[in-house]
N, C-alpha and C. Protein backbone atom coordinates (compact mmCIF):
# COMPACT_ATOMS: atom_id res chain seq x y z
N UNK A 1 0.84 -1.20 0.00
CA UNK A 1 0.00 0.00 0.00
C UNK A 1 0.87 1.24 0.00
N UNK A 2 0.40 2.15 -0.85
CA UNK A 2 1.25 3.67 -1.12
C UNK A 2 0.27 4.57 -0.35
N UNK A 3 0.85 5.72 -0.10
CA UNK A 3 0.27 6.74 0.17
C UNK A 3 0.18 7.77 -1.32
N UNK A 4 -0.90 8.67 -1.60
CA UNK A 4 -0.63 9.55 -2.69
C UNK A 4 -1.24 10.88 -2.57
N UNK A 5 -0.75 11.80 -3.52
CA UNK A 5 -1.58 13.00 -3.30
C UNK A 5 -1.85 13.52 -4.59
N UNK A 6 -3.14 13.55 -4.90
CA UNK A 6 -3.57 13.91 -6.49
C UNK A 6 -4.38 14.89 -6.10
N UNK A 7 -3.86 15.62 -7.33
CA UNK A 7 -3.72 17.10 -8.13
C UNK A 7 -4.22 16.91 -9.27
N UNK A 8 -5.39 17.68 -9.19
CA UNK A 8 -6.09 18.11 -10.30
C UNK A 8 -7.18 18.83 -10.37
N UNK A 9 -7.40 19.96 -11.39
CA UNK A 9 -8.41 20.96 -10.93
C UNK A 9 -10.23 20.38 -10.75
N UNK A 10 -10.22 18.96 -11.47
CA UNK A 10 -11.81 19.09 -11.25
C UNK A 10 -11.93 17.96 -10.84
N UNK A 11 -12.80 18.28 -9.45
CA UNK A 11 -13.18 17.23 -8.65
C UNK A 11 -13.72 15.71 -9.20
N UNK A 12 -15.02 15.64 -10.18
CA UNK A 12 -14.62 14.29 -10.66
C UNK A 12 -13.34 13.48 -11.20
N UNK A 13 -12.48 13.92 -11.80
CA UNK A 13 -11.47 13.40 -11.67
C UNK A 13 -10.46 12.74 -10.65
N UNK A 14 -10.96 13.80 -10.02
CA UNK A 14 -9.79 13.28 -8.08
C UNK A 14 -10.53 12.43 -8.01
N UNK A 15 -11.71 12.20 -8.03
CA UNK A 15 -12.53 11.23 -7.73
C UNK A 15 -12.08 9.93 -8.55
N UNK A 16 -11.99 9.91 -9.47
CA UNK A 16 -11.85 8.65 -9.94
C UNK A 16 -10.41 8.41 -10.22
N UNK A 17 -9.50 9.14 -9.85
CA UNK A 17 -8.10 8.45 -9.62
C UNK A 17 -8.28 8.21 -8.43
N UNK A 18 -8.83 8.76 -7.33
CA UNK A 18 -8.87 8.54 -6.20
C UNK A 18 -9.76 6.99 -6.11
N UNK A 19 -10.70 6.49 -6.10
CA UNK A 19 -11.03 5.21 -6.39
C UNK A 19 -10.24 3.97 -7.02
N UNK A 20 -9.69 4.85 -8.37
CA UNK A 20 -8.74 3.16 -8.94
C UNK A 20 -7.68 3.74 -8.38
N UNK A 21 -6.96 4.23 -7.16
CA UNK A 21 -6.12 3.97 -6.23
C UNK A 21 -6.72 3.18 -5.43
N UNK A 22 -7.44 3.53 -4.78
CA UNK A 22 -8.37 2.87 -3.47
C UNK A 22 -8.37 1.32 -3.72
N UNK A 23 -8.95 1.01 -5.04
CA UNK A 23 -9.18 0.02 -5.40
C UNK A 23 -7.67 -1.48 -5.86
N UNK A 24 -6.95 -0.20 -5.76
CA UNK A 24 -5.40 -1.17 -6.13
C UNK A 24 -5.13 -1.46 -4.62
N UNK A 25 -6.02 -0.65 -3.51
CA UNK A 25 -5.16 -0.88 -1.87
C UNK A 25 -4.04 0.47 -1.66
N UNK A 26 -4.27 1.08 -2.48
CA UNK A 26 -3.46 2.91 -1.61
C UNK A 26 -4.95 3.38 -1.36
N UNK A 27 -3.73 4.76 -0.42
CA UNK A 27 -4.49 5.56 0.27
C UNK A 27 -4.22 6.76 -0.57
N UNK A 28 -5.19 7.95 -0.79
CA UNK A 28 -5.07 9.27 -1.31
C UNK A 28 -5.24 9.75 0.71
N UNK A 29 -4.20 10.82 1.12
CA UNK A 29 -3.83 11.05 2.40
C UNK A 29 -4.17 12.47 2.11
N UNK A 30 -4.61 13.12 0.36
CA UNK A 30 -4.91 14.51 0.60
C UNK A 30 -5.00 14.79 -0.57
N UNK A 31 -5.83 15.97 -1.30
CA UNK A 31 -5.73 16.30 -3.15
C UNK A 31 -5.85 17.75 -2.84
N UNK A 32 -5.89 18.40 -4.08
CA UNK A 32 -5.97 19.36 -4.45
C UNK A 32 -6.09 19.89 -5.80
N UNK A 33 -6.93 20.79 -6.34
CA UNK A 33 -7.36 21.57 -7.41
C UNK A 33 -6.10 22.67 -8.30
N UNK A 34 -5.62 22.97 -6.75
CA UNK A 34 -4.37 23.95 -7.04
C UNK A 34 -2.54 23.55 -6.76
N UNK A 35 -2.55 24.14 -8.16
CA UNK A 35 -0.44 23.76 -8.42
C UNK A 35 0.18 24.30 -7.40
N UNK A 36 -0.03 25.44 -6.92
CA UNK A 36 0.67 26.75 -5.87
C UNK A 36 0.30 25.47 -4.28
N UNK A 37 -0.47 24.32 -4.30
CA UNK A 37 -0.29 23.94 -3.33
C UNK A 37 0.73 22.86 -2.94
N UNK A 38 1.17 22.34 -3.73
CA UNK A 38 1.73 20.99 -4.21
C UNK A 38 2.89 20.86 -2.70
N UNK A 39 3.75 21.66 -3.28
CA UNK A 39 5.07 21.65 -2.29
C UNK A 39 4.60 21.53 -0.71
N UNK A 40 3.42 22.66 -0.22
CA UNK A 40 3.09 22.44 1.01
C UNK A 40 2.54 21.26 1.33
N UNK A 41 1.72 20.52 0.74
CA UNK A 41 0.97 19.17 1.18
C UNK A 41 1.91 17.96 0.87
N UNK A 42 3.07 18.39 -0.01
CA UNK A 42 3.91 16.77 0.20
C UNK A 42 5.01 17.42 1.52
N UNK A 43 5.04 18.29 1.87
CA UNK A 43 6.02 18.23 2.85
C UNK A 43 4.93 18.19 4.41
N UNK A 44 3.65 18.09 4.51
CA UNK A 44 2.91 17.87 5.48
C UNK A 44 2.21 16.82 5.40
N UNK A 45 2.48 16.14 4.57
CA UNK A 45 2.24 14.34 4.62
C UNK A 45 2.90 13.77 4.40
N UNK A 46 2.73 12.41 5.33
CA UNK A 46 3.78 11.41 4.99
C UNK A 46 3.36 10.67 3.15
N UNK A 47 4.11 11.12 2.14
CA UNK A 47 3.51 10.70 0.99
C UNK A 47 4.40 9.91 0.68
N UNK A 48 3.93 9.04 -0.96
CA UNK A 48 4.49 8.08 -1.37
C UNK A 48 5.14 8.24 -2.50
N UNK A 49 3.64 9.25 -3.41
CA UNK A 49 3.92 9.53 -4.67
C UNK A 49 2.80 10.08 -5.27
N UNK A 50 2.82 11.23 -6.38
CA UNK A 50 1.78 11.87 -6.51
C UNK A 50 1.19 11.44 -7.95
N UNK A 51 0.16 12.07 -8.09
CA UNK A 51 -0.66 11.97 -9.31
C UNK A 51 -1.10 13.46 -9.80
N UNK A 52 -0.49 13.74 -10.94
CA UNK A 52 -0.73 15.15 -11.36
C UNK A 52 -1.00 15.51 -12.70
N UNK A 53 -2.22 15.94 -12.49
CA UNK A 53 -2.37 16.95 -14.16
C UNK A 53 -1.52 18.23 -14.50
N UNK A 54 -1.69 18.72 -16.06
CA UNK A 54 -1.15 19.72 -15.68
C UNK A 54 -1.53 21.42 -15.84
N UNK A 55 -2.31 20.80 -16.71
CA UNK A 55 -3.11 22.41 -16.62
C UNK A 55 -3.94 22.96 -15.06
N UNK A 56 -3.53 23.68 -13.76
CA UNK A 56 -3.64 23.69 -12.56
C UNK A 56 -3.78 25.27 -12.43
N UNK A 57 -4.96 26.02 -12.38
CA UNK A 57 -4.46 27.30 -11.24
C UNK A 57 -3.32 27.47 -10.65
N UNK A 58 -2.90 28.59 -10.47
CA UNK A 58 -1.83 28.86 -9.31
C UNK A 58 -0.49 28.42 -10.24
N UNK A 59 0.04 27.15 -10.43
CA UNK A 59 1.30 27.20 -11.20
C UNK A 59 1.11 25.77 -11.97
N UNK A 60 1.23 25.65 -12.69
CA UNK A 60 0.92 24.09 -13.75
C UNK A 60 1.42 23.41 -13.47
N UNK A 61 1.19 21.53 -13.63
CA UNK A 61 1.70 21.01 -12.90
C UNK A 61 3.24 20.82 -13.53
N UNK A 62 3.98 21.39 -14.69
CA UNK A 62 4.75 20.90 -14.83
C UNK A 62 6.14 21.57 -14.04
N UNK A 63 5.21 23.40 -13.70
CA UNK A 63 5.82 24.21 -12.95
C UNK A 63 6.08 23.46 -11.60
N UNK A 64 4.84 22.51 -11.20
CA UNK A 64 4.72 22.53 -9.69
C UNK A 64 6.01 20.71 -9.18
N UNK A 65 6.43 20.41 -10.62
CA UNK A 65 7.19 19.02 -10.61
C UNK A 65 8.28 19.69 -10.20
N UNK A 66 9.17 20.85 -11.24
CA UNK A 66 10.19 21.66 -10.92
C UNK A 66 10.39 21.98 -9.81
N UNK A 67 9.78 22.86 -9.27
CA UNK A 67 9.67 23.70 -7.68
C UNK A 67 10.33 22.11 -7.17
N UNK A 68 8.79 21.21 -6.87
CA UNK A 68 9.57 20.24 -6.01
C UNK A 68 10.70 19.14 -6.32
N UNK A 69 11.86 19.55 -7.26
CA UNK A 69 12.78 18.52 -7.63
C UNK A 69 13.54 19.33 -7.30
N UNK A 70 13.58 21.19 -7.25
CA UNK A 70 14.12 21.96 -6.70
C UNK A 70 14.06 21.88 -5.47
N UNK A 71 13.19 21.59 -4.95
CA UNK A 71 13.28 21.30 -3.61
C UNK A 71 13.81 20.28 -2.93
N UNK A 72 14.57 19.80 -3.81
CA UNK A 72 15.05 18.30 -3.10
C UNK A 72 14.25 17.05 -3.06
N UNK A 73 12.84 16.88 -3.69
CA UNK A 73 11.77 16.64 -2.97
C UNK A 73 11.91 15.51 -4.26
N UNK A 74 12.28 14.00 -3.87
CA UNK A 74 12.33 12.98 -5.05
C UNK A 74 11.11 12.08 -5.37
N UNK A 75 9.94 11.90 -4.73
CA UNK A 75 9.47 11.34 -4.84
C UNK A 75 8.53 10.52 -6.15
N UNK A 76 8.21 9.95 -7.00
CA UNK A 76 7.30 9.73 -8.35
C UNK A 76 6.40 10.69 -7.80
N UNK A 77 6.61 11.20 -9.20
CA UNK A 77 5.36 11.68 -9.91
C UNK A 77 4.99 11.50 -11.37
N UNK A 78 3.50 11.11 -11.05
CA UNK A 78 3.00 10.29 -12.30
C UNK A 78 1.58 10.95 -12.95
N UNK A 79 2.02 11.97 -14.26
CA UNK A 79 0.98 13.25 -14.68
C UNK A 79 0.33 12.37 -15.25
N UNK A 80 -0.77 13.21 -15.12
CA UNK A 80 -1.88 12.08 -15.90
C UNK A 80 -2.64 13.76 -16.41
N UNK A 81 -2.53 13.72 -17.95
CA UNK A 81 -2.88 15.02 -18.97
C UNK A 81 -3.96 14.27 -20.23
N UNK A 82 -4.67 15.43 -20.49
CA UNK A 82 -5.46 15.37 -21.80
C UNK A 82 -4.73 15.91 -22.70
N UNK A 83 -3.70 16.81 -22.33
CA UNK A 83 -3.02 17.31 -23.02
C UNK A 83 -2.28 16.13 -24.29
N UNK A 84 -1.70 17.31 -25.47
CA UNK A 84 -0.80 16.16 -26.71
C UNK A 84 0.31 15.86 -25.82
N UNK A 85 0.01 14.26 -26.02
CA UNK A 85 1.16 13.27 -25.07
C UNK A 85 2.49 13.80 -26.09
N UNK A 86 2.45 13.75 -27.08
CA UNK A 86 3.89 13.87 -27.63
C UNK A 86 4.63 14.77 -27.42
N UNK A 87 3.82 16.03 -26.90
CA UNK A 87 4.84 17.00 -26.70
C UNK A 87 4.87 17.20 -24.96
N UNK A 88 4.04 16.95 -24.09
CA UNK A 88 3.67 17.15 -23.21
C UNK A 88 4.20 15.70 -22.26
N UNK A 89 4.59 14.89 -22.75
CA UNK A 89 6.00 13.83 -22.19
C UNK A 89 7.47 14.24 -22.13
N UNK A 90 7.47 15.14 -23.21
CA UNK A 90 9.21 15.53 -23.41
C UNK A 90 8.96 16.34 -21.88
N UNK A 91 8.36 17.52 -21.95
CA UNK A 91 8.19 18.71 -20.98
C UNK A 91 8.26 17.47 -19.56
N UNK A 92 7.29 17.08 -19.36
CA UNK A 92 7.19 15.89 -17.96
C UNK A 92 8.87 15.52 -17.58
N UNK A 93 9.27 15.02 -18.73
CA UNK A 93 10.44 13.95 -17.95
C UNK A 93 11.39 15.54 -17.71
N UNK A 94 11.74 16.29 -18.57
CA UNK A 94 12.68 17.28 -18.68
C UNK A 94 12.63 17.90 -16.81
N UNK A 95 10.85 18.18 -16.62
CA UNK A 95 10.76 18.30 -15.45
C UNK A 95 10.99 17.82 -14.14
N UNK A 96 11.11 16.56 -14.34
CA UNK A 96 11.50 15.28 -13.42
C UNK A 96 10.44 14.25 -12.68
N UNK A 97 9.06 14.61 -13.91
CA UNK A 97 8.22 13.47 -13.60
C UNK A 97 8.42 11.58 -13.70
N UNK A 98 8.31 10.78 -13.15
CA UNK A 98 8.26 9.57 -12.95
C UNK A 98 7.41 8.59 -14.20
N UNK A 99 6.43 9.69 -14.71
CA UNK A 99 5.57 8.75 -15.67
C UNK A 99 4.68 9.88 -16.31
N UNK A 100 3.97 9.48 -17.41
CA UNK A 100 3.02 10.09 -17.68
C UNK A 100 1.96 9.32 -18.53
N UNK A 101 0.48 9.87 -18.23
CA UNK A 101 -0.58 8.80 -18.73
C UNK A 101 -1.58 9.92 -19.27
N UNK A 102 -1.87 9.35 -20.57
CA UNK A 102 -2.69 10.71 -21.29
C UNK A 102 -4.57 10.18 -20.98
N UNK A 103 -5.09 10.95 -20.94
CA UNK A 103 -6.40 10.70 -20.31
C UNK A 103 -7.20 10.74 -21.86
N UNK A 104 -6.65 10.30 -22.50
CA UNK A 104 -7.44 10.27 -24.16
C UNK A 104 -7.59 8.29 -23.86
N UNK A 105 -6.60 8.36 -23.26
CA UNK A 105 -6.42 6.23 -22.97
C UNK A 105 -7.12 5.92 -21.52
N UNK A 106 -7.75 4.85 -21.31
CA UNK A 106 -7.54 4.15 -20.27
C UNK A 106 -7.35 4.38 -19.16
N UNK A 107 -8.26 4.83 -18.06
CA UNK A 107 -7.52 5.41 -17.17
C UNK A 107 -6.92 4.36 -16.46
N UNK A 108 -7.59 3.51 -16.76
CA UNK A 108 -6.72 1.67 -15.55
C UNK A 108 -5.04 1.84 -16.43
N UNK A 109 -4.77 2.64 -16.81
CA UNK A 109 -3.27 2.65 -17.40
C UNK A 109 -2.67 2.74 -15.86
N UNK A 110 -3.28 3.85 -15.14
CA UNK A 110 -2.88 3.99 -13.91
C UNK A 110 -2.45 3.23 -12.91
N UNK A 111 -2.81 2.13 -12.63
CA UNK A 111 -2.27 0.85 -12.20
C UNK A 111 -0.88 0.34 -12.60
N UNK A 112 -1.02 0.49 -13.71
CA UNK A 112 -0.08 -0.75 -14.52
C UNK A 112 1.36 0.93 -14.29
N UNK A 113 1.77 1.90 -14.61
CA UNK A 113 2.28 2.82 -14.20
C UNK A 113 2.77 3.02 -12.98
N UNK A 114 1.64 2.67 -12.12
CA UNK A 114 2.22 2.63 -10.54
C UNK A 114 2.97 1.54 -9.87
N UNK A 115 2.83 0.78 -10.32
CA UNK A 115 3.87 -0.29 -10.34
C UNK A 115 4.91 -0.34 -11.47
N UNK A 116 5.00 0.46 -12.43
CA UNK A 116 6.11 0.25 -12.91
C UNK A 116 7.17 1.46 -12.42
N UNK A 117 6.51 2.29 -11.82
CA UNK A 117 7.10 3.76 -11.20
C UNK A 117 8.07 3.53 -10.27
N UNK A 118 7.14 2.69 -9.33
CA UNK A 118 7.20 1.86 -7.54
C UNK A 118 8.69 0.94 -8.16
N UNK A 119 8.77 0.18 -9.16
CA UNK A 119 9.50 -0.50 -9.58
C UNK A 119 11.17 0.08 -10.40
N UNK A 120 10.98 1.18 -10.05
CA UNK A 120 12.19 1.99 -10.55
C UNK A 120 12.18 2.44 -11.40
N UNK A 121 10.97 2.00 -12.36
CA UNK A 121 11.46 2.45 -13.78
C UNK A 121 10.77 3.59 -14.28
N UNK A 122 10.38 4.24 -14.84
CA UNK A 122 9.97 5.36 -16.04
C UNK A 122 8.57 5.06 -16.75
N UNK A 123 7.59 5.42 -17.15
CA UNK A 123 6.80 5.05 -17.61
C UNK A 123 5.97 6.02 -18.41
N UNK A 124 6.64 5.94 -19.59
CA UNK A 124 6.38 7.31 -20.73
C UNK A 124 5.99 6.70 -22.06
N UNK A 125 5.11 5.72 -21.81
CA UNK A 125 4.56 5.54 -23.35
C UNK A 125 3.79 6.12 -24.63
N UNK A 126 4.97 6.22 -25.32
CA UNK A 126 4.57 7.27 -26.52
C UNK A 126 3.07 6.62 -27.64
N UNK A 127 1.98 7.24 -27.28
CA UNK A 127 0.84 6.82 -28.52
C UNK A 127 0.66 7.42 -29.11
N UNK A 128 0.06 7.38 -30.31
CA UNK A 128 -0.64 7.94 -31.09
C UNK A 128 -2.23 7.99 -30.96
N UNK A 129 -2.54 9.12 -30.70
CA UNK A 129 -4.31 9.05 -30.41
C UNK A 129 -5.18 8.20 -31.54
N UNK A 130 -6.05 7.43 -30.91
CA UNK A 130 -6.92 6.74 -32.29
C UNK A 130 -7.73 7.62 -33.10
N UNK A 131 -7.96 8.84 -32.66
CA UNK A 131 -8.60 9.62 -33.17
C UNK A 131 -7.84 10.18 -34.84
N UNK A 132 -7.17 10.04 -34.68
CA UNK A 132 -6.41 10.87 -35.88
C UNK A 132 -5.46 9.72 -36.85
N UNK A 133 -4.93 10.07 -37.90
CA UNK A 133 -4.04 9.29 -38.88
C UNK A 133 -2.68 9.17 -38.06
N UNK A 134 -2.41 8.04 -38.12
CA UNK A 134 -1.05 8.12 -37.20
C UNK A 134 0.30 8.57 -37.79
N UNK A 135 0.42 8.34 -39.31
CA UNK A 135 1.37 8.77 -39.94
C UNK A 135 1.38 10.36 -40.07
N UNK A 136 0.17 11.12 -40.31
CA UNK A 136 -0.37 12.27 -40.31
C UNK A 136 0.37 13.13 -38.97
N UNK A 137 -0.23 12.78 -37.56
CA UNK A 137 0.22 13.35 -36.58
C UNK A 137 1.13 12.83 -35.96
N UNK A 138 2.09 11.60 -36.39
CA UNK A 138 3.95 11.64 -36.52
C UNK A 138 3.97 12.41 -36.48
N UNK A 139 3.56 12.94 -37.99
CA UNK A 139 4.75 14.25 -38.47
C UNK A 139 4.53 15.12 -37.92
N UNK A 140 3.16 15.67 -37.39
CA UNK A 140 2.81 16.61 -36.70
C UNK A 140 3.75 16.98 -35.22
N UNK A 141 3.89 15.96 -34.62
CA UNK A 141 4.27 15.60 -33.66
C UNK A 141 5.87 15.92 -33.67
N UNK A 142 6.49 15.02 -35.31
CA UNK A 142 8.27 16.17 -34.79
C UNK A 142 7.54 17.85 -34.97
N UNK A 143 7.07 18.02 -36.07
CA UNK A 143 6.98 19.58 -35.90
C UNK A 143 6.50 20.41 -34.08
N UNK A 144 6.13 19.60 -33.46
CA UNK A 144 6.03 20.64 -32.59
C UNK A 144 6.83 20.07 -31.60
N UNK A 145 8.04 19.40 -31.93
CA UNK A 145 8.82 18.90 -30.64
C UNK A 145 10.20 19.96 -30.98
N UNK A 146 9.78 20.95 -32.51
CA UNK A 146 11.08 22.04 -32.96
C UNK A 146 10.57 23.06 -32.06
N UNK A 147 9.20 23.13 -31.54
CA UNK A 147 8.73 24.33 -31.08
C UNK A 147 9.89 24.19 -29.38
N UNK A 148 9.87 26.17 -29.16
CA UNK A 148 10.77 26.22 -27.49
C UNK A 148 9.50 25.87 -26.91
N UNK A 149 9.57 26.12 -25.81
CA UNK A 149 8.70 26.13 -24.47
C UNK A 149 7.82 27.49 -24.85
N UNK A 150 8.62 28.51 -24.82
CA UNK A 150 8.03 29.80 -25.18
C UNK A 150 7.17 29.62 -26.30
N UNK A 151 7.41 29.36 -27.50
CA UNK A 151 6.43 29.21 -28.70
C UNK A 151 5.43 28.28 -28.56
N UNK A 152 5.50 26.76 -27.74
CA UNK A 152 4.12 26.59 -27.54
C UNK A 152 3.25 26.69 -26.77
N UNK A 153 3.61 27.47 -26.29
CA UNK A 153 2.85 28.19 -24.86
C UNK A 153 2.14 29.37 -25.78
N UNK A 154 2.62 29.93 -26.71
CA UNK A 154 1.77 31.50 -27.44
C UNK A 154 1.09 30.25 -28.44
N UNK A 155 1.17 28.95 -28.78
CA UNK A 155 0.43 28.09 -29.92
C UNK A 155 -0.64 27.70 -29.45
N UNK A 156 -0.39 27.76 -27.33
CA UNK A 156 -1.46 27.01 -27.12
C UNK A 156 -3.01 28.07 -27.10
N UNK A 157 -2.27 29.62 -26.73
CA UNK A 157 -3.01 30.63 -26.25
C UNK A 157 -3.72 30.99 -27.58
N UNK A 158 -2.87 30.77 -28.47
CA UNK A 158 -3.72 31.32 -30.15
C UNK A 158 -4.90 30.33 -30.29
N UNK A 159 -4.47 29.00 -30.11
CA UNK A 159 -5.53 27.91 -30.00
C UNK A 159 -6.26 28.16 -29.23
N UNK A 160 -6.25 28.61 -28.13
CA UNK A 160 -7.94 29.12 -26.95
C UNK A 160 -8.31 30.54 -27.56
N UNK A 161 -7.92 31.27 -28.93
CA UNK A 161 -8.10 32.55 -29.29
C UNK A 161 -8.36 33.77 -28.24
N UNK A 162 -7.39 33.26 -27.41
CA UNK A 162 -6.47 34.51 -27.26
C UNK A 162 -5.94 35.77 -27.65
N UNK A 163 -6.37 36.86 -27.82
CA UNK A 163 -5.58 37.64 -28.43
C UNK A 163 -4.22 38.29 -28.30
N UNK A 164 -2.97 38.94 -29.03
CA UNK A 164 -2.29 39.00 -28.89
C UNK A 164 -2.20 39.84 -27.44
N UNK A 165 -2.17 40.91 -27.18
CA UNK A 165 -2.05 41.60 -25.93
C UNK A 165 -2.52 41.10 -25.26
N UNK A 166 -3.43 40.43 -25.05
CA UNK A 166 -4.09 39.61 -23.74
C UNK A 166 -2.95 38.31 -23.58
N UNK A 167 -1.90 37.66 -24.54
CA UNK A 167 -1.32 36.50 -24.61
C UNK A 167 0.06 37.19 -23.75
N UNK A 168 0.32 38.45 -24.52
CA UNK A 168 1.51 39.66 -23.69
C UNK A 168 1.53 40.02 -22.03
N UNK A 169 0.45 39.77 -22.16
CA UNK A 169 -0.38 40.03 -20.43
C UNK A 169 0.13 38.76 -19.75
N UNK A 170 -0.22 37.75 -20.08
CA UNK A 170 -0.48 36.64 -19.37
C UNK A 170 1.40 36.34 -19.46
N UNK A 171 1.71 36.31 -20.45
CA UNK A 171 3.30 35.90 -20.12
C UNK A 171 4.12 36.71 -19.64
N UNK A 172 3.53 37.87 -19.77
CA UNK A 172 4.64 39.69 -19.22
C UNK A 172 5.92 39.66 -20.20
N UNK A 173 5.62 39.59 -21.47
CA UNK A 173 6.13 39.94 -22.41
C UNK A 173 5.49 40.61 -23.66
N UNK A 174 5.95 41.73 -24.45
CA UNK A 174 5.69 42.54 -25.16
C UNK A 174 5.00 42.08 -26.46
N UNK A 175 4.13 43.17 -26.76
CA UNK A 175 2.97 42.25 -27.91
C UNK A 175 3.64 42.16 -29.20
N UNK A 176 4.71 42.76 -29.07
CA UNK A 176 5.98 42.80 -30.47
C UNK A 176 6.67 41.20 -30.52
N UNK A 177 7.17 40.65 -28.97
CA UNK A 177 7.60 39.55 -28.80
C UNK A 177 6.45 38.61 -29.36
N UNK A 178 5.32 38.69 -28.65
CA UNK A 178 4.44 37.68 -28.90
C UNK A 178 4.43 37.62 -30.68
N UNK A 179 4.34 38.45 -31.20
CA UNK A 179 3.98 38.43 -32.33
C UNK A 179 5.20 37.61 -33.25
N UNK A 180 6.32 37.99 -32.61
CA UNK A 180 7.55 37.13 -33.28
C UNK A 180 7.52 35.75 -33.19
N UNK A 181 6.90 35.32 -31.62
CA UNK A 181 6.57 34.00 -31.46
C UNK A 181 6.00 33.16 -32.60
N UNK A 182 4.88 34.20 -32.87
CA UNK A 182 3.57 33.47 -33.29
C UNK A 182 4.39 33.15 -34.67
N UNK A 183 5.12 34.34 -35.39
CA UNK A 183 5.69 34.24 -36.91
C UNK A 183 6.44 33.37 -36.68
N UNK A 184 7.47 32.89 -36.10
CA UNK A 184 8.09 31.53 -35.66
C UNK A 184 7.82 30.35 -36.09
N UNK A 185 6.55 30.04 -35.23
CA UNK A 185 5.86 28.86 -34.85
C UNK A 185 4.92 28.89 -36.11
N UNK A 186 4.42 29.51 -36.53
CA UNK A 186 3.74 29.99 -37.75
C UNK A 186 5.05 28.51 -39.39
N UNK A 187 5.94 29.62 -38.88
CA UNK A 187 6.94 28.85 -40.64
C UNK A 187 7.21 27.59 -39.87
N UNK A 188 7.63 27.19 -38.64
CA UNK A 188 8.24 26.18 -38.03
C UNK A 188 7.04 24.88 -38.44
N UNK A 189 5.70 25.09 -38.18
CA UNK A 189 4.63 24.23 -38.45
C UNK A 189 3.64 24.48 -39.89
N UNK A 190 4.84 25.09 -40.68
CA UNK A 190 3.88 25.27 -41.91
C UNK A 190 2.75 25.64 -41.94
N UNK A 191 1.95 26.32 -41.36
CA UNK A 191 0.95 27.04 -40.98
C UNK A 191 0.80 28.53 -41.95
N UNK A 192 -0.25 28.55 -42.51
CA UNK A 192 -0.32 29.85 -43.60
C UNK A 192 -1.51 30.94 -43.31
N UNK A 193 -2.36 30.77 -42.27
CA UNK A 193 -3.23 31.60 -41.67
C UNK A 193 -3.92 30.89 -40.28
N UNK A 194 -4.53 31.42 -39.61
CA UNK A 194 -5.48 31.70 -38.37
C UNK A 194 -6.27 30.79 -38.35
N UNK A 195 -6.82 29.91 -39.53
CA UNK A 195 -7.63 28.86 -39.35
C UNK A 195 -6.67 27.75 -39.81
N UNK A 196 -5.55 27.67 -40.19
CA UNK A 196 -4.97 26.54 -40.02
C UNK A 196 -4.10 26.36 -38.86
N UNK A 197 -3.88 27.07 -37.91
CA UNK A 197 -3.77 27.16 -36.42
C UNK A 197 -4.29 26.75 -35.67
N UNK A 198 -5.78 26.85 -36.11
CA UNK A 198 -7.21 26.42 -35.25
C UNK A 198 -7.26 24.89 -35.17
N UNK A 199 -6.71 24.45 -36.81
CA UNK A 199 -7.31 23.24 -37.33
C UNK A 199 -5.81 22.36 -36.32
N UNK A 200 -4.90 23.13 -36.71
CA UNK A 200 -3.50 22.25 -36.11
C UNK A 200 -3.97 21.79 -34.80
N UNK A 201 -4.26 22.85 -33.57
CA UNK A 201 -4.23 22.81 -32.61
C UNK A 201 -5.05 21.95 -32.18
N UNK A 202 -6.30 21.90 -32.64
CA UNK A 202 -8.01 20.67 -32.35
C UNK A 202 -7.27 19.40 -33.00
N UNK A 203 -7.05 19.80 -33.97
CA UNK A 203 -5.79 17.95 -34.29
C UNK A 203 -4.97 17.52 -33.36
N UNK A 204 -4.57 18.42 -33.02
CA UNK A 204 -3.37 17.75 -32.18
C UNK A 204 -3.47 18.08 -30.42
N UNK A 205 -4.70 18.22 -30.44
CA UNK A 205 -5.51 18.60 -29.05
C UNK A 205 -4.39 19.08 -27.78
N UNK A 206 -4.21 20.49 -28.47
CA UNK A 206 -3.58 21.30 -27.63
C UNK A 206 -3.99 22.35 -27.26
N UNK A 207 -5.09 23.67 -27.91
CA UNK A 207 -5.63 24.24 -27.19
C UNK A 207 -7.08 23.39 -26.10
């Protein structure tokens, strides 16, 4: 039996990782909605190993993996995202997550992960969503593994149509920068207007 602490903003969800834990024989000892809490509740429980999404209020979870690897703080952590696994695995491990499980699959993946976590190892299996052509969003997939951190972060905000100064706001960088971003990421993904941005992004389910 593990102890865990899952993170994630909407309560049915805690709920049902919280169950197919329960149901493997761990305990959830505490959750939360918000990233900005992470660090305080694993250092006020005795924990085992967490379960984290990453889109989170307060700081994302991939922000909230950092902080605590900065913190000394080793324990698995095993994201579990809707987010595009292909690009959103590189970011995980870079961060110093333990595993990652895309919520487009299976959530009983979760099991089979926690024991391979518990077991030392890594657990980053790369899929291809059934939803889409797999050869199709390959390729898709190197193209946005050329994108920085910075550029798909303004790919993801264009995809929620975002506008530019409001995207300047949110990162505290200049609507001149943003705009360089966007022209960037724009030639980098062959992209030739505003609705093939739209179309990229719902393909490759990132906004």
């Amino acid at each position: 039996m593990a102890a865990f602490i899952v993170v994630d903003d909407h309560p049915l969800a805690r709920l049902a990782i919280r169950m197919l834990l329960e149901k493997e024989g761990h305990v959830v000892v505490a959750e939360t909605g918000n990233g900005s809490d992470v660090l305080a509740l694993v250092k006020n429980h005795n924990t085992d190993a967490l379960v984290m999404d990453i889109d989170l209020p307060g700081i994302n979870g991939i922000e909230a993996i950092t902080l605590l690897r900065s913190a000394g703080i080793k324990i698995p952590v095993i994201v579990m995202s809707g987010k595009n696994p292909d690009y959103y695995i590189q970011l995980s491990m870079k961060a110093g997550a333990n595993g990652f499980i895309s919520k487009q699959n299976n959530l009983s993946d979760l099991s089979h992960a926690v024991g391979v976590v518990f077991s030392g190892y890594g657990y980053f299996p790369l899929r291809i969503s059934e939803h889409y052509e797999k050869t199709s969003t390959a390729s898709e997939s190197e193209q946005l593994r050329l994108l920085s951190r910075r550029e798909f972060e303004v790919l993801r905000y264009l995809g929620e149509g975002v506008e530019i100064f409001n995207i300047a706001a949110r990162m505290q960088i200049s609507n001149k920068t943003v705009s360089t971003y966007k022209a960037r990421l724009m030639d980098k993904l062959g992209l030739k207007n505003q609705r093939d941005l739209l179309d990229f992004t719902r393909r490759n389910n990132i906004s």
